[in-house]
C-alpha atoms as a PDB file:
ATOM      1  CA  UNK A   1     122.594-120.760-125.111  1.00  0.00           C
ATOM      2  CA  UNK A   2     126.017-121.894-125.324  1.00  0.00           C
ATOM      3  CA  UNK A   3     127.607-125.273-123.854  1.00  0.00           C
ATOM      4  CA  UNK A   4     129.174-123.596-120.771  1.00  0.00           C
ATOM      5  CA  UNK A   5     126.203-121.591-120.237  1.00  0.00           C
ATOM      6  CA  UNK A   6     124.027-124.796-120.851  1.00  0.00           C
ATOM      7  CA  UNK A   7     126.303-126.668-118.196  1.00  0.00           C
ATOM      8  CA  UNK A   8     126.086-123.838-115.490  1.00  0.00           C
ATOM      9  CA  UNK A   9     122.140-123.768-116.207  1.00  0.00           C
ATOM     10  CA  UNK A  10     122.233-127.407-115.231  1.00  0.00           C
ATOM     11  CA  UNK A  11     124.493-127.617-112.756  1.00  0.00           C
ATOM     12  CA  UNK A  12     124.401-124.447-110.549  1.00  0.00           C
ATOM     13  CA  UNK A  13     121.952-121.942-112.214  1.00  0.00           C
ATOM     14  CA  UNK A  14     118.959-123.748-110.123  1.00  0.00           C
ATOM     15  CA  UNK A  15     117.189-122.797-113.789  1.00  0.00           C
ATOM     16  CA  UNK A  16     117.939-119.440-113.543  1.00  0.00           C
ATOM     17  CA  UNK A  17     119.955-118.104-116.876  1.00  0.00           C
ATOM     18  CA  UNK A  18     123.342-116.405-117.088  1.00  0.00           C
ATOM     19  CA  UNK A  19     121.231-113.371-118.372  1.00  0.00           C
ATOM     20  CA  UNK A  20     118.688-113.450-116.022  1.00  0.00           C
ATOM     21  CA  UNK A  21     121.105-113.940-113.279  1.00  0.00           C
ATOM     22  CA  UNK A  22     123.576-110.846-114.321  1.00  0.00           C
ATOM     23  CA  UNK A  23     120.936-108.909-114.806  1.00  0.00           C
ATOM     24  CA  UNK A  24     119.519-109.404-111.367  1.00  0.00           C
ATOM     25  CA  UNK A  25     123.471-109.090-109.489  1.00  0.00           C
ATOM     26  CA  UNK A  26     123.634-105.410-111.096  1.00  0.00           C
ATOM     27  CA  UNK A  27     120.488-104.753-109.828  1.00  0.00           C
ATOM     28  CA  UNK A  28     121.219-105.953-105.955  1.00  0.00           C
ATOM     29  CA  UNK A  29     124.491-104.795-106.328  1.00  0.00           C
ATOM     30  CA  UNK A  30     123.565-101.475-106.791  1.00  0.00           C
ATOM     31  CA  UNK A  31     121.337-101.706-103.363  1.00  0.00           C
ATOM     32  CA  UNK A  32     124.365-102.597-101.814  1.00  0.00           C
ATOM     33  CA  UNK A  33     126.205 -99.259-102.632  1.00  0.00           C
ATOM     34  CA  UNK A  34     123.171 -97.302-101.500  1.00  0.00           C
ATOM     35  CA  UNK A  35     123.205 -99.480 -98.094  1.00  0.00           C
ATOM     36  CA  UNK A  36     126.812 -99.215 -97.813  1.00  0.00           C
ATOM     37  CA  UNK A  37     126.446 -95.260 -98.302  1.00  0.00           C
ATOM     38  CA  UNK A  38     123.759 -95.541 -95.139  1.00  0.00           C
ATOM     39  CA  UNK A  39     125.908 -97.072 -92.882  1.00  0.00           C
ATOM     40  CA  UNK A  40     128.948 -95.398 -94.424  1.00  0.00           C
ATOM     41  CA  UNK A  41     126.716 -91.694 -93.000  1.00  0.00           C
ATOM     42  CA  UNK A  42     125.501 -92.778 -89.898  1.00  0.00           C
ATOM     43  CA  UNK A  43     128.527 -95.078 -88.313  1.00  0.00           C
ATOM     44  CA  UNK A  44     127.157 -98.273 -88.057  1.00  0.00           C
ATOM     45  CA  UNK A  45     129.152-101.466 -87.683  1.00  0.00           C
ATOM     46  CA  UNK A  46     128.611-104.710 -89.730  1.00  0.00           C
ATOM     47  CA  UNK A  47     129.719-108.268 -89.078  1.00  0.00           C
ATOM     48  CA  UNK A  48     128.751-110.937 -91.300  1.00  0.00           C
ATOM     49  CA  UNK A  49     130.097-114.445 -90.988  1.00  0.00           C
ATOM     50  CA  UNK A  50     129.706-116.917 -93.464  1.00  0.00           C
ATOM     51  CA  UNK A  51     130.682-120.532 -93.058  1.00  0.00           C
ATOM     52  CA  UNK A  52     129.502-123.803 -94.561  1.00  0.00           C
ATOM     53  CA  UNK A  53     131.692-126.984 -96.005  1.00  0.00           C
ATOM     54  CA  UNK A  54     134.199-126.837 -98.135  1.00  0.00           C
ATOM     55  CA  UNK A  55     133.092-126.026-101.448  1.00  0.00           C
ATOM     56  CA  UNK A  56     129.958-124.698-100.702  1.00  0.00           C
ATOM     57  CA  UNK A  57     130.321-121.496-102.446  1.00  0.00           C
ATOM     58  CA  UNK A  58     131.650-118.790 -99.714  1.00  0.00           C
ATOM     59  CA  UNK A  59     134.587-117.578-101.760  1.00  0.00           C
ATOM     60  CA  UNK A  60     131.931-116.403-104.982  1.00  0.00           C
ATOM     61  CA  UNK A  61     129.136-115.193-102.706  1.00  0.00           C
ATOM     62  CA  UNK A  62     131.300-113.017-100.728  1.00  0.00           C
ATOM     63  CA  UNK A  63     133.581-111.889-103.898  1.00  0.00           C
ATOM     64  CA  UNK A  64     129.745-110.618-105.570  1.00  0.00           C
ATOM     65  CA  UNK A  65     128.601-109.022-102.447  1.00  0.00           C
ATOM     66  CA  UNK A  66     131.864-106.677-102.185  1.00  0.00           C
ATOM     67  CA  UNK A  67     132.173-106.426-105.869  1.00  0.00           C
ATOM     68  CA  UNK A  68     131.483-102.511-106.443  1.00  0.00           C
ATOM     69  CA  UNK A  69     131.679-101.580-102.203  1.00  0.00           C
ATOM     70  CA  UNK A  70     134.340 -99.192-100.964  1.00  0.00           C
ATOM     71  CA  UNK A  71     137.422-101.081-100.468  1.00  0.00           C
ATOM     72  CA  UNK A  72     138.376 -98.618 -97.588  1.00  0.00           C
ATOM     73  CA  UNK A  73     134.928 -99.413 -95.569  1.00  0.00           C
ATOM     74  CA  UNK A  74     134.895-103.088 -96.634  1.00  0.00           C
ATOM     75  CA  UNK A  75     137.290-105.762 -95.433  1.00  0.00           C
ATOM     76  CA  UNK A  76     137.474-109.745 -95.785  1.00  0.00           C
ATOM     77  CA  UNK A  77     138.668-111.761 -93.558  1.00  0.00           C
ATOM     78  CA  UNK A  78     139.996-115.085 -94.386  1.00  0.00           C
ATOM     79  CA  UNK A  79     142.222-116.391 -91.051  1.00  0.00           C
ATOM     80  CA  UNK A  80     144.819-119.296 -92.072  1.00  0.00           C
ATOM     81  CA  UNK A  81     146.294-121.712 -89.707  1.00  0.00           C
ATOM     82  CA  UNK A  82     146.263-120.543 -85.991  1.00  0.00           C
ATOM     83  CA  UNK A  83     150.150-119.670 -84.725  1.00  0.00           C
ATOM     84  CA  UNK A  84     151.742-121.166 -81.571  1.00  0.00           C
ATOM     85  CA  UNK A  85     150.922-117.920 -79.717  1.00  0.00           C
ATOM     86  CA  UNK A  86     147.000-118.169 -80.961  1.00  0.00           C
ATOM     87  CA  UNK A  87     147.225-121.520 -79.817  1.00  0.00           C
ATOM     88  CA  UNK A  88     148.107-119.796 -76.038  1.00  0.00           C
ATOM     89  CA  UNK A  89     145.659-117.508 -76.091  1.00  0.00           C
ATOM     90  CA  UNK A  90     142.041-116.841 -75.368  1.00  0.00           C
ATOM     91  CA  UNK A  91     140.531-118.770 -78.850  1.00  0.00           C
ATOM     92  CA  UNK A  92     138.715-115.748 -79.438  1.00  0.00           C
ATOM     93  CA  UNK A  93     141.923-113.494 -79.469  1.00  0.00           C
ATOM     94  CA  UNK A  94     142.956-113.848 -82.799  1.00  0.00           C
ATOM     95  CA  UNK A  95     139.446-112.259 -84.100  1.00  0.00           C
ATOM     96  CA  UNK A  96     138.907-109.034 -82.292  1.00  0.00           C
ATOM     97  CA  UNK A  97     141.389-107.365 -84.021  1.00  0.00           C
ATOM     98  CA  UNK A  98     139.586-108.000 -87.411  1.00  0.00           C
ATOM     99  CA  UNK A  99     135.774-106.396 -85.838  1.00  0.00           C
ATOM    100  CA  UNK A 100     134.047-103.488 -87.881  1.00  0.00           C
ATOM    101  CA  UNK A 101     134.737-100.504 -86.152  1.00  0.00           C
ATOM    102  CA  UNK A 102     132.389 -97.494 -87.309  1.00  0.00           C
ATOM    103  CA  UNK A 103     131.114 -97.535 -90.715  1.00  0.00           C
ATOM    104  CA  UNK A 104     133.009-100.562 -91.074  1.00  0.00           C
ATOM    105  CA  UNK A 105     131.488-103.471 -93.481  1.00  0.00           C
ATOM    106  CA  UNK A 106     133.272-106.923 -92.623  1.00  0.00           C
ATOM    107  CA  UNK A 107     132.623-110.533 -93.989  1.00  0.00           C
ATOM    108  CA  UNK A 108     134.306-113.479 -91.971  1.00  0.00           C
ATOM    109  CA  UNK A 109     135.056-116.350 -94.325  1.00  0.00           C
ATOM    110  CA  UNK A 110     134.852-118.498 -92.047  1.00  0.00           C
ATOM    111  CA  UNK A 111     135.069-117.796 -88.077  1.00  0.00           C
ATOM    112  CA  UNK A 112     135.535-118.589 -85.149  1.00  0.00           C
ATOM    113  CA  UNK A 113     133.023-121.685 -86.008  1.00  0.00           C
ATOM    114  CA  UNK A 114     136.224-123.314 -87.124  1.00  0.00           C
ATOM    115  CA  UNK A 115     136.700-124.993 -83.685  1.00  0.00           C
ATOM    116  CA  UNK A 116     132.751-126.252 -84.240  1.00  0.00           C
ATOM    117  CA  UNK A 117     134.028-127.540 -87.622  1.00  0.00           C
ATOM    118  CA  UNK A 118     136.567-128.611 -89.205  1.00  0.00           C
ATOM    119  CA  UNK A 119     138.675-128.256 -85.454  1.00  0.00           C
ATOM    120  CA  UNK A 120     136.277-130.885 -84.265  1.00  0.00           C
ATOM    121  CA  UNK A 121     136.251-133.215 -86.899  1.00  0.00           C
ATOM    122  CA  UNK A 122     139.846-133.434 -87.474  1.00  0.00           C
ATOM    123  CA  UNK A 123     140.969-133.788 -83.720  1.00  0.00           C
ATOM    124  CA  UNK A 124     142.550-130.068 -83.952  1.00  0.00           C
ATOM    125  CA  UNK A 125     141.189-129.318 -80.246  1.00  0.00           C
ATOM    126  CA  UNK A 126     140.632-131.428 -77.209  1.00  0.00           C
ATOM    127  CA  UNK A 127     137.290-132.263 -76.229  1.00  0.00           C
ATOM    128  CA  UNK A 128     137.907-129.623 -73.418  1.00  0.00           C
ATOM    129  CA  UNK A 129     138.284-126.569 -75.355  1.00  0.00           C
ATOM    130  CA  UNK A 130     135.821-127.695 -77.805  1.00  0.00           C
ATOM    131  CA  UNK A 131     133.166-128.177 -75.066  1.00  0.00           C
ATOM    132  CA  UNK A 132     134.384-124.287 -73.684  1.00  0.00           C
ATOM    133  CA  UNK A 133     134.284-123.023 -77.350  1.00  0.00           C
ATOM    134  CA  UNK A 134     130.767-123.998 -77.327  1.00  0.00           C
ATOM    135  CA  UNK A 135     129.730-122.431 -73.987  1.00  0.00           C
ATOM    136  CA  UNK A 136     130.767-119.345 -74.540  1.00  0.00           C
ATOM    137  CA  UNK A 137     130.327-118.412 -78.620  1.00  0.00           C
ATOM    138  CA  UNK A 138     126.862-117.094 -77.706  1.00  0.00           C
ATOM    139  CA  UNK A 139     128.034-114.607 -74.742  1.00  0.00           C
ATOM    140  CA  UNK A 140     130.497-113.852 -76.609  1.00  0.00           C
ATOM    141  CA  UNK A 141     128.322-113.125 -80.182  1.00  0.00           C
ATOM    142  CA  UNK A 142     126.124-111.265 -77.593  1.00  0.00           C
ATOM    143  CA  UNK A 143     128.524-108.944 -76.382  1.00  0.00           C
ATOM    144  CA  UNK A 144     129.462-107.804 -79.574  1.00  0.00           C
ATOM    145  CA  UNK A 145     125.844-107.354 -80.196  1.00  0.00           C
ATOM    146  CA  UNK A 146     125.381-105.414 -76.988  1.00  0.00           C
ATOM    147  CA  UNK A 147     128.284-103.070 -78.081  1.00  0.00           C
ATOM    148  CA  UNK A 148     126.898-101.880 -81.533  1.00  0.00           C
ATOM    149  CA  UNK A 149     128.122-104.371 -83.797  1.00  0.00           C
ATOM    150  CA  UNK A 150     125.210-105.977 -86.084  1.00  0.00           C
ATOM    151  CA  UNK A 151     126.023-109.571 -86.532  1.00  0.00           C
ATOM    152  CA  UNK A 152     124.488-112.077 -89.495  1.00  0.00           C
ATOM    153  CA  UNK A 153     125.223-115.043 -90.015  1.00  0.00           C
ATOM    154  CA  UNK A 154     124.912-117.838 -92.641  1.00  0.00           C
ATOM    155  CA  UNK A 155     125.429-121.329 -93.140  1.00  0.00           C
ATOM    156  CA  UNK A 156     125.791-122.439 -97.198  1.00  0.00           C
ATOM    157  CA  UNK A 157     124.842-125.838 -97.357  1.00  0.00           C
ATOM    158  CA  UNK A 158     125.160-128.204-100.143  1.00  0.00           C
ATOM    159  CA  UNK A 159     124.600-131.745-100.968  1.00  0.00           C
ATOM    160  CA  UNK A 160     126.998-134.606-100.804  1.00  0.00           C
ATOM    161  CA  UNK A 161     126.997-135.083-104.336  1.00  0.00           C
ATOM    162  CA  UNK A 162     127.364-131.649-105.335  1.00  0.00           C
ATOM    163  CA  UNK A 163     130.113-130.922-102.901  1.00  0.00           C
ATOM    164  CA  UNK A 164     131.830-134.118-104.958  1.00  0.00           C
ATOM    165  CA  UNK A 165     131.545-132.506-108.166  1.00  0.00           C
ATOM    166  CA  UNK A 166     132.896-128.744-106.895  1.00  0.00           C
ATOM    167  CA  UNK A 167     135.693-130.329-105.295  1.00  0.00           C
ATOM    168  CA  UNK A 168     136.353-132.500-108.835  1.00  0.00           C
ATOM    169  CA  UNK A 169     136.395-129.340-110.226  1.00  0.00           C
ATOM    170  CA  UNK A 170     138.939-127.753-108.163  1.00  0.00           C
ATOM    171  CA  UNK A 171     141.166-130.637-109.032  1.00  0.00           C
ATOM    172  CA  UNK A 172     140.746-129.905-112.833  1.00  0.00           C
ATOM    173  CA  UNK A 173     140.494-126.656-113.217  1.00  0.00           C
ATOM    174  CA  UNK A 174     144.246-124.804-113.054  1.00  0.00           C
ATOM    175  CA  UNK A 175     142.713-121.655-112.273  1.00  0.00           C
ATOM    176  CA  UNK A 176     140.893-122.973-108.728  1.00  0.00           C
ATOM    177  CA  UNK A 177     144.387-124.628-107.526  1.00  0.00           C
ATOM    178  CA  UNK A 178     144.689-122.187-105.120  1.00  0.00           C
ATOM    179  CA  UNK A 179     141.543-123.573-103.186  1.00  0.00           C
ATOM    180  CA  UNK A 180     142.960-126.975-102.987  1.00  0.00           C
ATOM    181  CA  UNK A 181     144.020-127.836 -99.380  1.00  0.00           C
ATOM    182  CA  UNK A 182     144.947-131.099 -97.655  1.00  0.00           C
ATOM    183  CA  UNK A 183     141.509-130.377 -95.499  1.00  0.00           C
ATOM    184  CA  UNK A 184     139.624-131.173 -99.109  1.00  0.00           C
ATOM    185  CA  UNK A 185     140.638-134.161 -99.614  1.00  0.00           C
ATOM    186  CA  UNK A 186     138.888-135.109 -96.638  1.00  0.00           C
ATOM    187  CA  UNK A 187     135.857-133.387 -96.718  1.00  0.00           C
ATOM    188  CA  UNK A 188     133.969-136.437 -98.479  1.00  0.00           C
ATOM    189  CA  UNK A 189     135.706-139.276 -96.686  1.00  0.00           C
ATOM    190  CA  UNK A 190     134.032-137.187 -92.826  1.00  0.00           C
ATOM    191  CA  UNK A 191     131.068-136.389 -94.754  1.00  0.00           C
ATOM    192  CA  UNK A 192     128.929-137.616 -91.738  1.00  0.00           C
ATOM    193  CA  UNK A 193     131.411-136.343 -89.352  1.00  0.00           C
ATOM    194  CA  UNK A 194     131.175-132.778 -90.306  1.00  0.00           C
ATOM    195  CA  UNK A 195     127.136-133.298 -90.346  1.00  0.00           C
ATOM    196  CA  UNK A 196     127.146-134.113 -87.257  1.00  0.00           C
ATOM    197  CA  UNK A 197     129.585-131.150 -86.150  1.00  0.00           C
ATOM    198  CA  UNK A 198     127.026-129.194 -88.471  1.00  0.00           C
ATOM    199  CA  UNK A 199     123.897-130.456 -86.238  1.00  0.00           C
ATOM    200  CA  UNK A 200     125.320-129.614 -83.000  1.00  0.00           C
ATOM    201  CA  UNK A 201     126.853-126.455 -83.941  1.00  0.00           C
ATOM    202  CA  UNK A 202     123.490-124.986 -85.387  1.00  0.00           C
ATOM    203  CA  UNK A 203     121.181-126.446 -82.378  1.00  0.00           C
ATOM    204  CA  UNK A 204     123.704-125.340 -79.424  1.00  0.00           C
ATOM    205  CA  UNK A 205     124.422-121.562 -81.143  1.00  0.00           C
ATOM    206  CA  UNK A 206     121.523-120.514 -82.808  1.00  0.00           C
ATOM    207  CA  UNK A 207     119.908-117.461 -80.424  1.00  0.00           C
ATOM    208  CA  UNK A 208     117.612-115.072 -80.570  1.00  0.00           C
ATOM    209  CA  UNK A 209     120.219-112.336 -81.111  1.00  0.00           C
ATOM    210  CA  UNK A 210     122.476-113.929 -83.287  1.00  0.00           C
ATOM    211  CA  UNK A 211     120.398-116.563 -85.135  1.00  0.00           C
ATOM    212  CA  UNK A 212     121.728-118.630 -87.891  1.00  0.00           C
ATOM    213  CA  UNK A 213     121.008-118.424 -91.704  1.00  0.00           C
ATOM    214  CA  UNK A 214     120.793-121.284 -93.534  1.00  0.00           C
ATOM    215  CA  UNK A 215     121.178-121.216 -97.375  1.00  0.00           C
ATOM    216  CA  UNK A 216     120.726-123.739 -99.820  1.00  0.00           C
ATOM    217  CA  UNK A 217     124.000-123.692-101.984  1.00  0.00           C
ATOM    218  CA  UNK A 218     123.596-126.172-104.439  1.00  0.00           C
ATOM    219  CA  UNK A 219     122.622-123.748-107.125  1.00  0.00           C
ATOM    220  CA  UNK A 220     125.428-121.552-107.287  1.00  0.00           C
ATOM    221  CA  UNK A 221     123.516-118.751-108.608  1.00  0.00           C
ATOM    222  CA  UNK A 222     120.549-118.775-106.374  1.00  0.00           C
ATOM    223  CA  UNK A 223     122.406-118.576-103.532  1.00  0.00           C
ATOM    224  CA  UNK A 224     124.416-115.628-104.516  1.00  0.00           C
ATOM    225  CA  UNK A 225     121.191-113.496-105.183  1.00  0.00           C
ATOM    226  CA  UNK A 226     119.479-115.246-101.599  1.00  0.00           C
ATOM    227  CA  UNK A 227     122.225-114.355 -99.588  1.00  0.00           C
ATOM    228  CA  UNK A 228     122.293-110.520-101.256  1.00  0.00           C
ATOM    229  CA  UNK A 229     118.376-110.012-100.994  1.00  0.00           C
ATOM    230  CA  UNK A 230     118.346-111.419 -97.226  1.00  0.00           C
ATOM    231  CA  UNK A 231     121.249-109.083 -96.343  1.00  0.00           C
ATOM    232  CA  UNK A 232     119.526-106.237 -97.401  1.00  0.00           C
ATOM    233  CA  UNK A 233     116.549-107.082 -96.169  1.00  0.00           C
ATOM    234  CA  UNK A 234     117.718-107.447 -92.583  1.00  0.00           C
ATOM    235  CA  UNK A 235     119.359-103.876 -93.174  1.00  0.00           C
ATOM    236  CA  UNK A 236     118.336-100.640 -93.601  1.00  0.00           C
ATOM    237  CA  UNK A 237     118.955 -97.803 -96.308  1.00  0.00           C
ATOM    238  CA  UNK A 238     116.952 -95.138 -97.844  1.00  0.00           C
ATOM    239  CA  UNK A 239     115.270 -95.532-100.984  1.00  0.00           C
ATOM    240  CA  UNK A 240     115.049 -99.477-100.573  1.00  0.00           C
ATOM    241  CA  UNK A 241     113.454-101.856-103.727  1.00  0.00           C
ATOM    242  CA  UNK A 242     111.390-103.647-101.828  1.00  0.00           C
ATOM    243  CA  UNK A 243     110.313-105.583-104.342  1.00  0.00           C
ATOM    244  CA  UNK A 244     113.658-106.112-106.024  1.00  0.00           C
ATOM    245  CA  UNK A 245     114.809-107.576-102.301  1.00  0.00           C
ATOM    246  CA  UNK A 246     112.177-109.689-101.497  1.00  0.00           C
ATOM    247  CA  UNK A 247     113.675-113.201 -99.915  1.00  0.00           C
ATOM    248  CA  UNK A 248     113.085-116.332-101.360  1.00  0.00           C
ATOM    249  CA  UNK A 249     112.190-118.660 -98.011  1.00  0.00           C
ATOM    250  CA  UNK A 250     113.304-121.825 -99.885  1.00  0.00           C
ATOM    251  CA  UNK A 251     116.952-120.503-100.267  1.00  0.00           C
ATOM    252  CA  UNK A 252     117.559-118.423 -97.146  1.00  0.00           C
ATOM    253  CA  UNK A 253     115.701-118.678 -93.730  1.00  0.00           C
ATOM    254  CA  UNK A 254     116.016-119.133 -90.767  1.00  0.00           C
ATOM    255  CA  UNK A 255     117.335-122.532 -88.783  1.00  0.00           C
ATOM    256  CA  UNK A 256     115.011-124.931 -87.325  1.00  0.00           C
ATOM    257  CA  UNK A 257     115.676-128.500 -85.922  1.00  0.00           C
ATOM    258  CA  UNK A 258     112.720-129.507 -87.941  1.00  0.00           C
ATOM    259  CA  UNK A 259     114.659-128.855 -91.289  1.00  0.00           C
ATOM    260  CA  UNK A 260     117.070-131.257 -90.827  1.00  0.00           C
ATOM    261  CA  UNK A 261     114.364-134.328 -90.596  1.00  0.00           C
ATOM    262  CA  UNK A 262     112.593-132.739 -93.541  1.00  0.00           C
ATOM    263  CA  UNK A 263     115.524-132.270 -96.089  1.00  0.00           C
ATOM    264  CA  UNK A 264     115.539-128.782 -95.828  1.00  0.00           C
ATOM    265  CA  UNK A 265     119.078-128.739 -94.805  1.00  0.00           C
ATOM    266  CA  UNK A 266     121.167-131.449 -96.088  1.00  0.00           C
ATOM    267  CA  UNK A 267     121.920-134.919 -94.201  1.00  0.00           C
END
């Protein structure tokens, strides 16, 4: 094993090796082509939002997941700073133009959970639309639901101290300079701010129809493969591995109050 491979063992692997770990992307991977070929054939519309704090590992999961997909059928969507006009209009404007439409395979990174977030924590809304942000996300997520879209969506959450290091990392690493924002340096200094945005956010818009996801990020690798096998899982396809697919419950599932008094998601 060499050093970096050593270091990534340690640090992000969750003791899963670099072998081990490409070996098992390939595989799920390929399950994603023969999923994307389903919906591709019968129309279906796919809306996946991922969100989580900064540095949590959105950016790589999403970049594997879309890897070897269609680039016609498959979009990202990555929203920067709202406009003046966004800023006049209905908050949920600026999304709709970015839905699946038929045989359409999009991944928000990040959402319209912004205002939940980082909008909150850093004073970017009043108290006013924050409070009709949150009365409505559900009605609206259900609507979209109602009209054909299928909706997932996951939080990646990761640990104070590993959030530290990634964001260290950023710092050193020339090649990750273009994740460096002025939000960052802040993310550790609100560390209990955006937990508590986290808390309320998961309790008041977590439904039936549009549940949250919650994945444990801290191992880099894990999460990657978690996020893959619960996709497909929640998905169908002919000529599914069921085996190869099978979740593992103590990276991905399902939100629960109870999680955040037993660790389970972090404080």
């Amino acid at each position: 094993m060499s050093k970096n491979d050593h270091k990534e063992h340690d640090d992000n692997g969750a003791g899963l090796s670099r072998q081990e770990y490409e070996h098992t992307l390939r595989q799920l991977q390929v399950e994603l082509v023969k999923l994307q070929k389903h919906f591709i054939k019968s129309g279906e519309k796919i809306l996946v939002i991922f969100e989580g704090r900064d540095a949590s590992g959105k950016d790589g999961t999403i970049k594997r997941i879309i890897e070897h997909l269609s680039p016609r059928e498959t979009r990202v969507v990555a929203l920067g700073k709202p406009s003046d006009r966004d800023r006049m209009s209905w908050y949920f404007q600026r999304y709709v133009p970015y839905l699946p439409a038929a045989a359409e395979f999009v991944l928000f990174n990040r959402s319209w959970y912004n205002r939940a977030g980082v909008e909150r924590v850093m004073g970017f809304c009043s108290d006013a639309e924050y409070e009709e942000f949150m009365s409505s996300v559900l009605h609206f997520e259900h609507m979209l639901v109602h009209s054909g879209i299928r909706l997932i969506k996951y939080y990646l959450d990761i640990s104070k101290a590993e959030q530290k290091r990634r964001l260290q990392d950023r710092k050193a690493d020339p090649l990750k300079q273009w994740k460096m924002s002025a939000i960052d340096d802040e993310a550790i200094k609100y560390w209990d701010e955006y937990s508590q945005a986290r808390n309320v956010m998961l309790a008041r818009t977590h439904s039936f129809l549009t549940p949250w996801n919650i994945v444990r990020a801290d191992g880099k690798r894990q999460a990657r493969l978690g996020v893959m096998r619960d996709l497909l899982t929640r998905l169908d396809y002919a000529d599914k591995d069921e085996g190869l697919i099978r979740p593992d419950p103590q990276v991905v599932f399902a939100y629960d109050e109870a999680y955040l008094a037993s660790g389970m998601i972090a404080p």
